[in-house]
Every structure is written in structure tokens, then in C-alpha cells.
N, C-alpha and C. Protein backbone atom coordinates (compact mmCIF):
# COMPACT_ATOMS: atom_id res chain seq x y z
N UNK A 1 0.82 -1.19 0.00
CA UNK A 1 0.00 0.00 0.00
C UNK A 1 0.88 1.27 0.00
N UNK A 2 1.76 0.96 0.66
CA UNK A 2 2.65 2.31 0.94
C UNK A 2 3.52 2.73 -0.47
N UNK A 3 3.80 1.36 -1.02
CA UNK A 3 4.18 1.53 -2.25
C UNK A 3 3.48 2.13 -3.74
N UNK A 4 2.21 1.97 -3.69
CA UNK A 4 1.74 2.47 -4.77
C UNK A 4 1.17 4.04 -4.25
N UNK A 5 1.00 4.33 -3.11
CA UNK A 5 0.85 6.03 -2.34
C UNK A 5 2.31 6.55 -3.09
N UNK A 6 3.20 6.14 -2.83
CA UNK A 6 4.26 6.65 -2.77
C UNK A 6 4.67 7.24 -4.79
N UNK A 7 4.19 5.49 -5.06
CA UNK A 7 4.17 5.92 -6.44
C UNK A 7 3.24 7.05 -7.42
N UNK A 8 1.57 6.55 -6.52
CA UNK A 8 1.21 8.29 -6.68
C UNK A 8 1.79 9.09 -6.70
N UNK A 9 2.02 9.57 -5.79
CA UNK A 9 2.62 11.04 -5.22
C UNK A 9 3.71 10.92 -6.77
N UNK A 10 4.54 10.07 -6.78
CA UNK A 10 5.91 10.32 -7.99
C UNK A 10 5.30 10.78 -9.15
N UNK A 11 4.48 9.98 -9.49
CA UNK A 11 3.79 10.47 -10.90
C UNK A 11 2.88 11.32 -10.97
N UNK A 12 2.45 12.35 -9.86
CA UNK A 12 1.65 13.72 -9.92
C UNK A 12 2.51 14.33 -9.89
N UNK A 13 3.75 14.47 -9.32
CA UNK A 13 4.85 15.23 -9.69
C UNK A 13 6.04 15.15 -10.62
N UNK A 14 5.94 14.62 -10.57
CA UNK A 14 6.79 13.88 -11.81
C UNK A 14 6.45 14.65 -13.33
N UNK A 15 7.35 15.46 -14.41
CA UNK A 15 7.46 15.81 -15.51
C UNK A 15 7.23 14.90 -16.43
N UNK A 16 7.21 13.45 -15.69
CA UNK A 16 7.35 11.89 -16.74
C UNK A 16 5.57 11.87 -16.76
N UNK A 17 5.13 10.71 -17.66
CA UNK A 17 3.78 10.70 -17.55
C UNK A 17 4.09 9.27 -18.02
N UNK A 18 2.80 8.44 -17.15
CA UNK A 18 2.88 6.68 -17.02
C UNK A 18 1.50 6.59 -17.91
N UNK A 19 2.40 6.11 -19.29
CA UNK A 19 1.25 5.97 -20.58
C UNK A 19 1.77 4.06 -20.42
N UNK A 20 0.75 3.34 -20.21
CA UNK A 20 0.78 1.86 -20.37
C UNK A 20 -0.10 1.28 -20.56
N UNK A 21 0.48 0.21 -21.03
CA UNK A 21 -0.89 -1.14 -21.42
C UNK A 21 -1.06 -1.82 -20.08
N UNK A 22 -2.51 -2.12 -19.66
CA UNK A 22 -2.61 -3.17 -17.80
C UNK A 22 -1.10 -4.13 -18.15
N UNK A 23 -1.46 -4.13 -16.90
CA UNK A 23 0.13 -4.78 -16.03
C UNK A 23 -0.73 -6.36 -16.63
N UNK A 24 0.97 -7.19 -16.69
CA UNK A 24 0.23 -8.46 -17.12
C UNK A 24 -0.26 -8.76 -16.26
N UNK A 25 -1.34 -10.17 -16.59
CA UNK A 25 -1.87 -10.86 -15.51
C UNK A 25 -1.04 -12.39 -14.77
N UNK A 26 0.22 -12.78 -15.33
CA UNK A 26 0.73 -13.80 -15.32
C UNK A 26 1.91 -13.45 -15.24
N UNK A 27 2.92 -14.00 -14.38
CA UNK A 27 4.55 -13.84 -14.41
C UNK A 27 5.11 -13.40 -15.78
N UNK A 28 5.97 -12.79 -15.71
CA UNK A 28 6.73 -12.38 -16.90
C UNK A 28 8.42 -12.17 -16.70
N UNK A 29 8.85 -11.72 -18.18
CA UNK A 29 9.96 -11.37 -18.25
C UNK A 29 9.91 -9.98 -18.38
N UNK A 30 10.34 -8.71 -17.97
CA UNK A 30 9.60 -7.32 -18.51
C UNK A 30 10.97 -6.62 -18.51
N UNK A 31 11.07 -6.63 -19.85
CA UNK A 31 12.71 -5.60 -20.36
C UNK A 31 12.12 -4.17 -20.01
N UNK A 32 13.33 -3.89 -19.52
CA UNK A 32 13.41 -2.24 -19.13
C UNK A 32 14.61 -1.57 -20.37
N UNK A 33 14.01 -0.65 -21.38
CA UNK A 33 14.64 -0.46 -22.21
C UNK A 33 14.07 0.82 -22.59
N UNK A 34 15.14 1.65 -23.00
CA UNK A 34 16.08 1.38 -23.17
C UNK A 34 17.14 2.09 -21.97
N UNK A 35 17.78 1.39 -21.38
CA UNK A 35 18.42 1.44 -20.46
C UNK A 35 19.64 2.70 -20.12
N UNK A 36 19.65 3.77 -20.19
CA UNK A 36 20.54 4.80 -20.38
C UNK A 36 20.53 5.43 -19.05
N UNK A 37 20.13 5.38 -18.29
CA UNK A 37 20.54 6.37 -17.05
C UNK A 37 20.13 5.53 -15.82
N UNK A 38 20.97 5.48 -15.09
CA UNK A 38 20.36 5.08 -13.50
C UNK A 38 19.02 5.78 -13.26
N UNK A 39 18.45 6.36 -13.61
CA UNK A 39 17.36 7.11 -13.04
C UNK A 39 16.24 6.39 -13.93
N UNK A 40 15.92 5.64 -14.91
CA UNK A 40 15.55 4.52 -15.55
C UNK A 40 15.01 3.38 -14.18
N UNK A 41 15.76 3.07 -13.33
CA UNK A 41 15.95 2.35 -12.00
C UNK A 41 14.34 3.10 -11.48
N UNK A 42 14.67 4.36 -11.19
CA UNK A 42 13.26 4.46 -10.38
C UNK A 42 12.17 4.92 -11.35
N UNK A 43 12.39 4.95 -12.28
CA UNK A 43 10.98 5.44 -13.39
C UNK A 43 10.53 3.79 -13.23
N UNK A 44 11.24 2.79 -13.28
CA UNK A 44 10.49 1.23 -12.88
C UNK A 44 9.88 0.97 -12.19
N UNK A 45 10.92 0.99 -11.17
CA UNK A 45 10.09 1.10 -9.57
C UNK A 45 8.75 1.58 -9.76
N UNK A 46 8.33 3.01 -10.20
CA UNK A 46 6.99 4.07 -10.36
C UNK A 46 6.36 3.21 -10.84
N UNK A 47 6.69 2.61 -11.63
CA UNK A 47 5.57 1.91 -13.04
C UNK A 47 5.11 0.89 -12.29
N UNK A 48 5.77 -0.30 -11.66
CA UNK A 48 5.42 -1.35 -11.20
C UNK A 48 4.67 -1.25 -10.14
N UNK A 49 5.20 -0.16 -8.90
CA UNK A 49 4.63 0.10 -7.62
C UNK A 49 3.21 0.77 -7.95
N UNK A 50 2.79 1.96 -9.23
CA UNK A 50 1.99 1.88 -9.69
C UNK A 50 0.84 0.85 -10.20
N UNK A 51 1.22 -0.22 -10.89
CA UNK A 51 0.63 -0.79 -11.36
C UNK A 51 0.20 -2.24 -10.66
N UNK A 52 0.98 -2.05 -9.70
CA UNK A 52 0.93 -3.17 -8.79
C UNK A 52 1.43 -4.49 -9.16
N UNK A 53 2.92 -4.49 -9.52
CA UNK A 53 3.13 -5.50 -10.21
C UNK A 53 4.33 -5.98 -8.96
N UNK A 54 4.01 -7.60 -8.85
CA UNK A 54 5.09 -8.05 -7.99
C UNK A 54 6.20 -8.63 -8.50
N UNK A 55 7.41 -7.97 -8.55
CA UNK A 55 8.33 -7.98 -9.45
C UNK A 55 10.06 -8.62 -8.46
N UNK A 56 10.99 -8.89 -9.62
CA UNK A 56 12.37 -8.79 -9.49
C UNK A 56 13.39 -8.25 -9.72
N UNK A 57 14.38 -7.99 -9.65
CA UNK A 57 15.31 -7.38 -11.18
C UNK A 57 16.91 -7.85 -10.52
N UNK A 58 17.44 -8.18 -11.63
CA UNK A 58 18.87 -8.12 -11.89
C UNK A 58 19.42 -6.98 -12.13
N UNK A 59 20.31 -7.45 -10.87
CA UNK A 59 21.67 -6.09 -11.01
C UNK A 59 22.97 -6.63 -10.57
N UNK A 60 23.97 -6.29 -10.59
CA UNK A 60 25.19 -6.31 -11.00
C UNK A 60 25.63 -6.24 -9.28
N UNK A 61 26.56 -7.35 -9.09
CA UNK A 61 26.80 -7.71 -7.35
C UNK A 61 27.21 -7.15 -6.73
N UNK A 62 27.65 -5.92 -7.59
CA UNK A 62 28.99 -4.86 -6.03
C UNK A 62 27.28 -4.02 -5.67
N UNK A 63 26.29 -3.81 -6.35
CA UNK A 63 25.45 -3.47 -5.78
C UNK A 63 24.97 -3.66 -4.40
N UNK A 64 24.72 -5.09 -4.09
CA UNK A 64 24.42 -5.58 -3.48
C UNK A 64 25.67 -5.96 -1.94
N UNK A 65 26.91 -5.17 -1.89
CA UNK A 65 27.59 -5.30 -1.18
C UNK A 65 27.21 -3.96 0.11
N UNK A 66 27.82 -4.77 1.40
CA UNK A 66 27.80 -3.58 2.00
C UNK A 66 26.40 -3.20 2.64
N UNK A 67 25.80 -1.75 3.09
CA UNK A 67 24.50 -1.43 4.00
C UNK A 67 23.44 -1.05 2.43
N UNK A 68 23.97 -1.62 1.20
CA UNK A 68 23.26 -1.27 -0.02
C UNK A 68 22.41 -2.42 0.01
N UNK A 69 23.31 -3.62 0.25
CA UNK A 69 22.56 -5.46 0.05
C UNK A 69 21.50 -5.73 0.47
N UNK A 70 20.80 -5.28 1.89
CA UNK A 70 19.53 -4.92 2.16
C UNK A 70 18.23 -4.33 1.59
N UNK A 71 18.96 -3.38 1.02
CA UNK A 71 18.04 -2.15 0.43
C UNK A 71 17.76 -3.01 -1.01
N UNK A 72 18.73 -3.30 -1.78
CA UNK A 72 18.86 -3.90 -2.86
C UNK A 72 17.44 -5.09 -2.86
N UNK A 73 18.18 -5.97 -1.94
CA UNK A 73 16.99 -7.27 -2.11
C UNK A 73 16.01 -6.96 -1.29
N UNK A 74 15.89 -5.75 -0.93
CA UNK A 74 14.28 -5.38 -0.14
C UNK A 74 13.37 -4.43 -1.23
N UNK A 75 14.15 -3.99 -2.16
CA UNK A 75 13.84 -3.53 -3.50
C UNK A 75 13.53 -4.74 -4.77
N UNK A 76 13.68 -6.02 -4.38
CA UNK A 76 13.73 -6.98 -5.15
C UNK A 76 14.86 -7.66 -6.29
N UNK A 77 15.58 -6.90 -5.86
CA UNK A 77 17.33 -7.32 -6.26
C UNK A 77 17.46 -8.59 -6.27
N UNK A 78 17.89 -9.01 -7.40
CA UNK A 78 19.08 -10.50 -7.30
C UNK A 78 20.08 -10.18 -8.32
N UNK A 79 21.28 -10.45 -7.41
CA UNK A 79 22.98 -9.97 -7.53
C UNK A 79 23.56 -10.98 -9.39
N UNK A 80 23.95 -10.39 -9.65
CA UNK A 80 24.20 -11.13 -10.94
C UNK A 80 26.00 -11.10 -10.79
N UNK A 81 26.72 -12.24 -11.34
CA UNK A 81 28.29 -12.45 -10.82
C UNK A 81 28.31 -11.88 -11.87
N UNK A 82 28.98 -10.88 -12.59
CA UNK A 82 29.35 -10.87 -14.26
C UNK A 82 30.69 -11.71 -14.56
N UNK A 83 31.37 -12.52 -13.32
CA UNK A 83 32.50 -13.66 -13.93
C UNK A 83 31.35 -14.39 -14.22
N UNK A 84 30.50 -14.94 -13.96
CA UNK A 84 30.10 -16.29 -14.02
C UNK A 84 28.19 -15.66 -14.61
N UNK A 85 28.01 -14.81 -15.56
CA UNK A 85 26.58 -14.18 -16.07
C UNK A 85 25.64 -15.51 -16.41
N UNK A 86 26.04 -16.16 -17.23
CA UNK A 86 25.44 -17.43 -17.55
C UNK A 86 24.57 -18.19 -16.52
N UNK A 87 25.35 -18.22 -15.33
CA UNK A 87 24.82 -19.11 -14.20
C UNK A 87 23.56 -18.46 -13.45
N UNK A 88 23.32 -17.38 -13.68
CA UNK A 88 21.61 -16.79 -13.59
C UNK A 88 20.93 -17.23 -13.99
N UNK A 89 21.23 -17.46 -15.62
CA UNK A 89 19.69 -18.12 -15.96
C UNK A 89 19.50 -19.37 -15.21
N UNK A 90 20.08 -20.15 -14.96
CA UNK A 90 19.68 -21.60 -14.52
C UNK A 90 19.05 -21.04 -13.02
N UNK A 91 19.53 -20.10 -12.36
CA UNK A 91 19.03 -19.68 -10.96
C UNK A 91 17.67 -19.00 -10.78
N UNK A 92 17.73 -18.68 -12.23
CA UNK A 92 16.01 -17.63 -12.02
C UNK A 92 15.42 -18.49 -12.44
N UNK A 93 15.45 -19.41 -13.28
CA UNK A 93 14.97 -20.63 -13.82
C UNK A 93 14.26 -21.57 -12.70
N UNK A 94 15.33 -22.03 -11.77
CA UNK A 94 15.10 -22.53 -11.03
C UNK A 94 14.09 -22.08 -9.87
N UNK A 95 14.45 -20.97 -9.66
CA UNK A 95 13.50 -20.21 -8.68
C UNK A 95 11.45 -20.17 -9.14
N UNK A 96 11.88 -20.02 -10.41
CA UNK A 96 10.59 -19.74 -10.85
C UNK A 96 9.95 -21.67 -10.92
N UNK A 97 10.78 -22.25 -11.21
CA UNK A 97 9.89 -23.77 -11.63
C UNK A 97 9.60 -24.05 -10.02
N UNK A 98 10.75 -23.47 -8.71
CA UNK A 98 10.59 -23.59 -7.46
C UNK A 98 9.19 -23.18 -6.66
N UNK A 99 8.46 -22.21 -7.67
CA UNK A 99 7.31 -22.06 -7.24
C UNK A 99 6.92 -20.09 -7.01
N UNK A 100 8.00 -19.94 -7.31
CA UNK A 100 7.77 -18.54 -6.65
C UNK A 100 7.39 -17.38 -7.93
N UNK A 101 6.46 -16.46 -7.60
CA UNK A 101 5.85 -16.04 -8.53
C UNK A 101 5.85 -14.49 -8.53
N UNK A 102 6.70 -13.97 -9.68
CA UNK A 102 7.16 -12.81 -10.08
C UNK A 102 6.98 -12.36 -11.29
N UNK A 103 7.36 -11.10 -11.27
CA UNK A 103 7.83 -10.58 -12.92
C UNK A 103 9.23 -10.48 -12.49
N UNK A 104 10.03 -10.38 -13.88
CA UNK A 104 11.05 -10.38 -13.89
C UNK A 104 11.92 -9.55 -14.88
N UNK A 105 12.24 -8.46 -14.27
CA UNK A 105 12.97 -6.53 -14.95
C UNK A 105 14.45 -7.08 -15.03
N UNK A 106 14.49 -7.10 -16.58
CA UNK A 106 15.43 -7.40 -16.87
C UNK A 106 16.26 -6.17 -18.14
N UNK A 107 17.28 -5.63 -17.90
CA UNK A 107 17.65 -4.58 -18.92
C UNK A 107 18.74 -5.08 -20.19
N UNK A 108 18.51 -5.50 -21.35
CA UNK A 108 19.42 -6.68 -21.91
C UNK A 108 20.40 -5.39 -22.41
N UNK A 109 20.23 -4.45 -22.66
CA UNK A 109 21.23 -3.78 -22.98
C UNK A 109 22.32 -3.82 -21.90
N UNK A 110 22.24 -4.21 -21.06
CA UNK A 110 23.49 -3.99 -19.71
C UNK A 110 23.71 -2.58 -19.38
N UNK A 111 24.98 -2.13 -19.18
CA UNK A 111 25.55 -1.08 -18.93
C UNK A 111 25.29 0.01 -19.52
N UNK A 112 24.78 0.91 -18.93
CA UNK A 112 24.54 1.99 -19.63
C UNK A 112 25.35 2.48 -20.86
N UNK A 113 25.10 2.27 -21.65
CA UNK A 113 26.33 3.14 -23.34
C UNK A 113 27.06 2.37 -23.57
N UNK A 114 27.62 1.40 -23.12
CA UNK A 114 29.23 0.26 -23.21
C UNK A 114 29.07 -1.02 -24.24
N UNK A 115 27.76 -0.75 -24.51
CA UNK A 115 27.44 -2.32 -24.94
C UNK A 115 27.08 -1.94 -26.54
N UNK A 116 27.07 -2.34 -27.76
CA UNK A 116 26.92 -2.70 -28.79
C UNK A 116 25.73 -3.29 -29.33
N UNK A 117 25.38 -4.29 -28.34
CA UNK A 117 24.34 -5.18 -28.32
C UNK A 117 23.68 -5.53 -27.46
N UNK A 118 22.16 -6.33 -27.08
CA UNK A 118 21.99 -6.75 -25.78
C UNK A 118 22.57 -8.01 -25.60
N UNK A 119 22.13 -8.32 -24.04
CA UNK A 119 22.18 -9.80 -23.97
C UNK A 119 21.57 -10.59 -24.23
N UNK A 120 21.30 -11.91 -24.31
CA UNK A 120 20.58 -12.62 -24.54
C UNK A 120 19.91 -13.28 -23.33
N UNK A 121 20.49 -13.39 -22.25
CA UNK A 121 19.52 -13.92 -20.94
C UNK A 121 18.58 -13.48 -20.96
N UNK A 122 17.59 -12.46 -21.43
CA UNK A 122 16.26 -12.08 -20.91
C UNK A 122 15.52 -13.45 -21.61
N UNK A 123 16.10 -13.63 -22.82
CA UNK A 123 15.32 -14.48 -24.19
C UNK A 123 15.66 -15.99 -23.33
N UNK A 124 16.96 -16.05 -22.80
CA UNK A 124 16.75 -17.68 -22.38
C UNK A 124 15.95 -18.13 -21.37
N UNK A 125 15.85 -16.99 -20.44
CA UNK A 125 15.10 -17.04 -18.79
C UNK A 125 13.50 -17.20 -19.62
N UNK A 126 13.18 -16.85 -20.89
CA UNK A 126 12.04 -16.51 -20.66
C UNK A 126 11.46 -17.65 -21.35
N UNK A 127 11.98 -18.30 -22.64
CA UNK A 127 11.88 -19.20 -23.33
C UNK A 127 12.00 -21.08 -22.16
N UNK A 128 13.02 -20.94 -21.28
CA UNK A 128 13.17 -21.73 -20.41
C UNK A 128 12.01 -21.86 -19.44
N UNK A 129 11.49 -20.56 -18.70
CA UNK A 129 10.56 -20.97 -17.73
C UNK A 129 9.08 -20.85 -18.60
N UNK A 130 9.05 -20.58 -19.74
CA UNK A 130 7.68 -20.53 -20.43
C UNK A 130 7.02 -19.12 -20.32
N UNK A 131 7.57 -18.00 -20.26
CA UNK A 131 6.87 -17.13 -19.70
C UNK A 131 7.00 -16.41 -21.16
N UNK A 132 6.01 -14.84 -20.79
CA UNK A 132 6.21 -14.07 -21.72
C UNK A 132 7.00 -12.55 -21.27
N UNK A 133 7.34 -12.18 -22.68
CA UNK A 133 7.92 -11.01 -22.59
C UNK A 133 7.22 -9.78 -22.52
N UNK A 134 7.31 -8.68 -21.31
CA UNK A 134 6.63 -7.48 -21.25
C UNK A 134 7.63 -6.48 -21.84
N UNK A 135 7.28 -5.60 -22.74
CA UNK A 135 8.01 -4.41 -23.26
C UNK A 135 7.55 -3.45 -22.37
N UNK A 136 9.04 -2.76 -21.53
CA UNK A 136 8.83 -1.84 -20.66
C UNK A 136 10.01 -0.86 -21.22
N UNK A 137 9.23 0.25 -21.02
CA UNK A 137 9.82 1.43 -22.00
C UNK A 137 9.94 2.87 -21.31
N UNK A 138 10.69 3.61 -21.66
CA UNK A 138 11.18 4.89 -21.04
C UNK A 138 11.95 6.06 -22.47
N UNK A 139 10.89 6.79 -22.68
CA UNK A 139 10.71 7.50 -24.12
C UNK A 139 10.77 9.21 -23.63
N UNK A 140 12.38 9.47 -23.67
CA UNK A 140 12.41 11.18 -23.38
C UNK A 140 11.31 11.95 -24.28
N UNK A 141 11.94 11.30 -25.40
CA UNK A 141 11.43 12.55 -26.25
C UNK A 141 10.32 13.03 -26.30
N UNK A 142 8.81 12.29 -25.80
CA UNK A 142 7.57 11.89 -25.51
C UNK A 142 7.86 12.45 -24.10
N UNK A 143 8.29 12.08 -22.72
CA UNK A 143 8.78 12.45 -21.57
C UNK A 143 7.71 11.04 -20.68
N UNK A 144 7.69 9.92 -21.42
CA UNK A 144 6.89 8.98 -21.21
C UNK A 144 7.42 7.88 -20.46
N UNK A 145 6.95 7.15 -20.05
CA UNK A 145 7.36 5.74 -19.46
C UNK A 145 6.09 4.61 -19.43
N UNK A 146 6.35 3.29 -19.38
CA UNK A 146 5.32 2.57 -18.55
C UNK A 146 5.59 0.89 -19.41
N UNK A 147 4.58 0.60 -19.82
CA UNK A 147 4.30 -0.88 -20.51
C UNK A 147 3.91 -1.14 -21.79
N UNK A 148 4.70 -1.55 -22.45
CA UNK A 148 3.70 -2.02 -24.15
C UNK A 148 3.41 -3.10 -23.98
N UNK A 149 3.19 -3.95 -25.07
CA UNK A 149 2.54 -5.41 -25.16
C UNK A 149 3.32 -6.49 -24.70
N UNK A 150 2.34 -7.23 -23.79
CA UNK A 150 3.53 -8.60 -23.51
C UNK A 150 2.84 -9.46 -24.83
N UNK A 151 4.50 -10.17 -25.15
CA UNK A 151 4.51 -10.87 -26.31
C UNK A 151 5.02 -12.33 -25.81
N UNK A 152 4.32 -13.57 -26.21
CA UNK A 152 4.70 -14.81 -26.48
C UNK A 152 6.12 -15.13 -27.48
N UNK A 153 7.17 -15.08 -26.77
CA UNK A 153 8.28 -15.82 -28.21
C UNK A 153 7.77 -16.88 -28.92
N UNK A 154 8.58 -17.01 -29.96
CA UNK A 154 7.78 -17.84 -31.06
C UNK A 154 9.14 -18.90 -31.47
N UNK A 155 10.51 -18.63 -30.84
CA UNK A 155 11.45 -19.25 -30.30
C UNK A 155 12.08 -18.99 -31.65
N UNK A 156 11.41 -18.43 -32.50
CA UNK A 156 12.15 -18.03 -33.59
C UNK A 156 13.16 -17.01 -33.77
N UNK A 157 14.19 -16.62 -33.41
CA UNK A 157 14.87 -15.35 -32.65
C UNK A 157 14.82 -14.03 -33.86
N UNK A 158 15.17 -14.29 -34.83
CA UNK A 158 15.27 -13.15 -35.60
C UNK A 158 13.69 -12.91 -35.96
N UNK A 159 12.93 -12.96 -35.43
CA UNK A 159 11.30 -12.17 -35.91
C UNK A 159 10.99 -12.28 -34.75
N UNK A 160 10.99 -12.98 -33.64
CA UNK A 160 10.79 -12.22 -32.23
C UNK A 160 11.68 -10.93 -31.53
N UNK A 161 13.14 -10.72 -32.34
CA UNK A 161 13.87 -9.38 -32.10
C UNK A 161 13.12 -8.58 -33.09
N UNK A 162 12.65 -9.23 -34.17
CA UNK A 162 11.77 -7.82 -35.43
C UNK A 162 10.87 -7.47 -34.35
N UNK A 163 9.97 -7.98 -34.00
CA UNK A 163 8.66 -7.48 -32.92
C UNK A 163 9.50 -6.63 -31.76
N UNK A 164 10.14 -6.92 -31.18
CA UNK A 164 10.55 -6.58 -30.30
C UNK A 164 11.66 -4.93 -30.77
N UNK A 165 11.99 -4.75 -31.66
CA UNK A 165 12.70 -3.73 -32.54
C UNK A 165 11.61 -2.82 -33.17
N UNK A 166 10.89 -3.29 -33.23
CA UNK A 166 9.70 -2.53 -34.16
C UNK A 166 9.02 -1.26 -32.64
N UNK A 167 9.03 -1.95 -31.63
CA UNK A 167 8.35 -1.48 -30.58
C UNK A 167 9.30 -0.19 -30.10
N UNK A 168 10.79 -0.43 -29.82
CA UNK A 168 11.66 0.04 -29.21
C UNK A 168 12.38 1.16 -30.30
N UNK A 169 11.71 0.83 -31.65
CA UNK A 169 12.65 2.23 -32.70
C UNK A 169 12.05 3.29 -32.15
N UNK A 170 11.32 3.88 -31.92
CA UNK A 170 11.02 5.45 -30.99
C UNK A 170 10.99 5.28 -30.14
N UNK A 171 11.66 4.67 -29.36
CA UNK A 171 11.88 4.97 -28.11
C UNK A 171 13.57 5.34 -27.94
N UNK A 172 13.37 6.33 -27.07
CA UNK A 172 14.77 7.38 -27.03
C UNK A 172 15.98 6.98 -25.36
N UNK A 173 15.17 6.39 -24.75
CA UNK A 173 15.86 6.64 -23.43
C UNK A 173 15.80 8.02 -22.62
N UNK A 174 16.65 7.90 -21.44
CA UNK A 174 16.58 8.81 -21.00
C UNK A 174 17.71 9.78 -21.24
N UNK A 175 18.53 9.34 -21.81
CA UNK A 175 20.07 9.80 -22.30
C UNK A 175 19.74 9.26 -23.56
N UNK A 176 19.38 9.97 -24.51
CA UNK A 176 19.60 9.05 -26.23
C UNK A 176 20.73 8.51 -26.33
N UNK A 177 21.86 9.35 -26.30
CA UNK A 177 22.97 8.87 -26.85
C UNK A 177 23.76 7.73 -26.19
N UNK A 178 22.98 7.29 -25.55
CA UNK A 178 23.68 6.47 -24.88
C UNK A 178 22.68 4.79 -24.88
N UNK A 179 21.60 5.07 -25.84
CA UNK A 179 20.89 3.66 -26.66
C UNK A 179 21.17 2.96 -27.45
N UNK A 180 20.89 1.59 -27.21
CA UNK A 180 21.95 0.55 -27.87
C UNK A 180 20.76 -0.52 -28.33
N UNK A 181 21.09 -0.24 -29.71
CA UNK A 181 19.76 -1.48 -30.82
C UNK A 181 19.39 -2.51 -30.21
N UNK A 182 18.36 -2.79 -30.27
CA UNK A 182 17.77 -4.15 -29.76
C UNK A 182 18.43 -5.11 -30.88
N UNK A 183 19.12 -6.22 -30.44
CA UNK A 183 19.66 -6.96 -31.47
C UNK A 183 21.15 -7.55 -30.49
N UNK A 184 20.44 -8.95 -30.34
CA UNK A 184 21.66 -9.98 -29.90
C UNK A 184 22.83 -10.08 -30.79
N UNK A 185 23.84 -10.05 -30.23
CA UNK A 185 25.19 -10.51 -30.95
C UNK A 185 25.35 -11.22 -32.13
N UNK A 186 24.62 -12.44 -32.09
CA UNK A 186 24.90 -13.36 -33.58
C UNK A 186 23.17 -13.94 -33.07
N UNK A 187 22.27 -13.03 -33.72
CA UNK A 187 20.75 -13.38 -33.88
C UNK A 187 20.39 -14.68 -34.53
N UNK A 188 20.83 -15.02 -35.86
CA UNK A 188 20.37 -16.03 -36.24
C UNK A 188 20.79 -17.16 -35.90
N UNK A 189 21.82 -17.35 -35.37
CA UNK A 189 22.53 -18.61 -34.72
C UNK A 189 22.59 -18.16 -33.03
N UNK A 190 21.97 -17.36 -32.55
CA UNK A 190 21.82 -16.95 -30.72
C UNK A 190 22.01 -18.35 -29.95
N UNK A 191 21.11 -19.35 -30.40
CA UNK A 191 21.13 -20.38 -29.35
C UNK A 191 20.02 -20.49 -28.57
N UNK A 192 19.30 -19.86 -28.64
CA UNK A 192 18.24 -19.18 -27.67
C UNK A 192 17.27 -19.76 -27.49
């Protein structure tokens, strides 16, 4: 309760405006894209605590070190090793066939500006536990944020990145210059 008051209050003041499609009704995978500024972090938070969505997200482990590690996984944090990135999926995987029932904010671009390409874990976590993909979006130029369509993969990778590219070409970030194409490394052979 305190959470979606709170998220009120953000979005009556707030310059941003929460334009979305209803929150899914079923666990998901929900990319946060395009990923350019730490401040992306709490335009999520708004959207979800808004929308009432009971969620997760991956972040990167020095986060989670220290009087942050609390805050982190009381925010719904799970620590990602970047020696060992791979070994998540089998862990969120596991968690989810374990019974436990989330969405799951995942940013495949990684690092803000550094990256070329996304990753591909959002596509394996999601294809593995059966779930679908929510397009979650953050559009300066508009001064917008919130939810597009959750989509079923079709496990076909290069026309589930077309759908998924088609959605995300106007969308700017919160830093443009610092947006990075939807488009895995080696798409037609991904693995995925």
C-alpha cells in the first residue's frame, strides 16, 4: 500500500507521464529499455509500484555489497556475478519452476552506453521458464514511461527481435545517446 501512495505522489509530480498497457496478468519477463541512465531504476520502480506488479530485477553484485545489500533485495534485487553471467539463468529458472511467482525486470542492454548489443539472458530465462515477454519502456522525447505489449516468443529469434525492434525504434531513453539497438550478438545462430 505504501508503495503504490508513494508511487502516486511520484507520478503527480513527476514531468514523466505513465502511458501503459494493464500490467500483465501472469509472471513475466519485462525488459526495461532502453536502459541509459540510472534514473531509468526508479521510473520502474513508479511503473510497477503503480501498477501493482510483484516484481524482481537483476543487477550487478557490487550493488548488493555492503548497508546497499539490504536495500537492494528489499527492493527486489538478485545480484548477478558478471564472472560467471550465464549461471543466472539456470538460478532464475530454477527459482521460478521452485514455485515462486514474479515478474522479472530485466535490462538486456546492460551497462549503460558500453554495450553494442543486448544480452541474450532475458530471451533464455524466458523461453526456459515458459513465460512471456513485457516491453517496458522509457521515451524522453515523448517524456513517457510505462508498458507495451507482452509478447509470447515464437522461439524463432530473428522475428521475435523484429517485434521486439519494431516497438523500441522510438523509443529514445533517457540519455539518447547512450541507446543501444535491440539486437543480440549473432541473432540467427543466438542459441536461444
Amino acid at each position: 500500500m505504501l508503495r503504490r501512495l508513494l508511487s502516486r505522489v511520484y507520478w503527480a509530480c513527476s514531468r514523466w507521464t505513465l502511458s501503459s498497457e494493464p500490467a500483465p496478468d501472469r509472471p513475466t519477463v519485462l525488459i526495461g529499455a532502453p536502459h541509459t541512465s540510472n534514473w531509468d531504476f526508479v521510473l520502474m520502480l513508479a511503473i510497477a509500484w503503480r501498477l501493482g506488479i510483484e516484481f524482481r530485477w537483476l543487477g550487478k553484485k557490487s550493488l548488493f555489497t555492503g548497508w546497499r545489500g539490504p536495500i537492494m533485495r528489499g527492493l527486489g534485487g538478485i545480484p548477478v556475478d558478471r564472472a560467471d553471467p550465464s549461471r543466472v539463468v539456470g538460478e532464475v529458472v530454477a527459482r521460478i519452476r521452485g514455485g515462486e511467482v514474479f515478474g522479472l525486470v530485466v535490462t538486456p542492454d546492460g551497462t549503460r552506453g558500453a554495450n553494442t548489443t543486448w544480452k541474450s539472458g532475458f530471451y533464455r530465462i524466458a523461453r526456459e521458464a515458459g513465460m512471456p515477454l513485457t516491453l517496458g519502456y522509457v521515451d524522453r522525447t515523448t517524456m513517457t514511461a510505462g508498458l507495451g505489449p507482452t509478447i509470447d516468443l515464437t522461439g524463432e529469434v530473428g522475428s521475435d527481435m523484429d517485434r521486439i525492434r519494431a516497438f523500441y525504434a522510438d523509443k529514445a531513453g533517457f540519455r539518447p545517446e547512450f541507446r543501444t539497438e535491440p539486437r543480440l550478438t549473432d541473432e540467427p545462430a543466438a542459441g536461444v
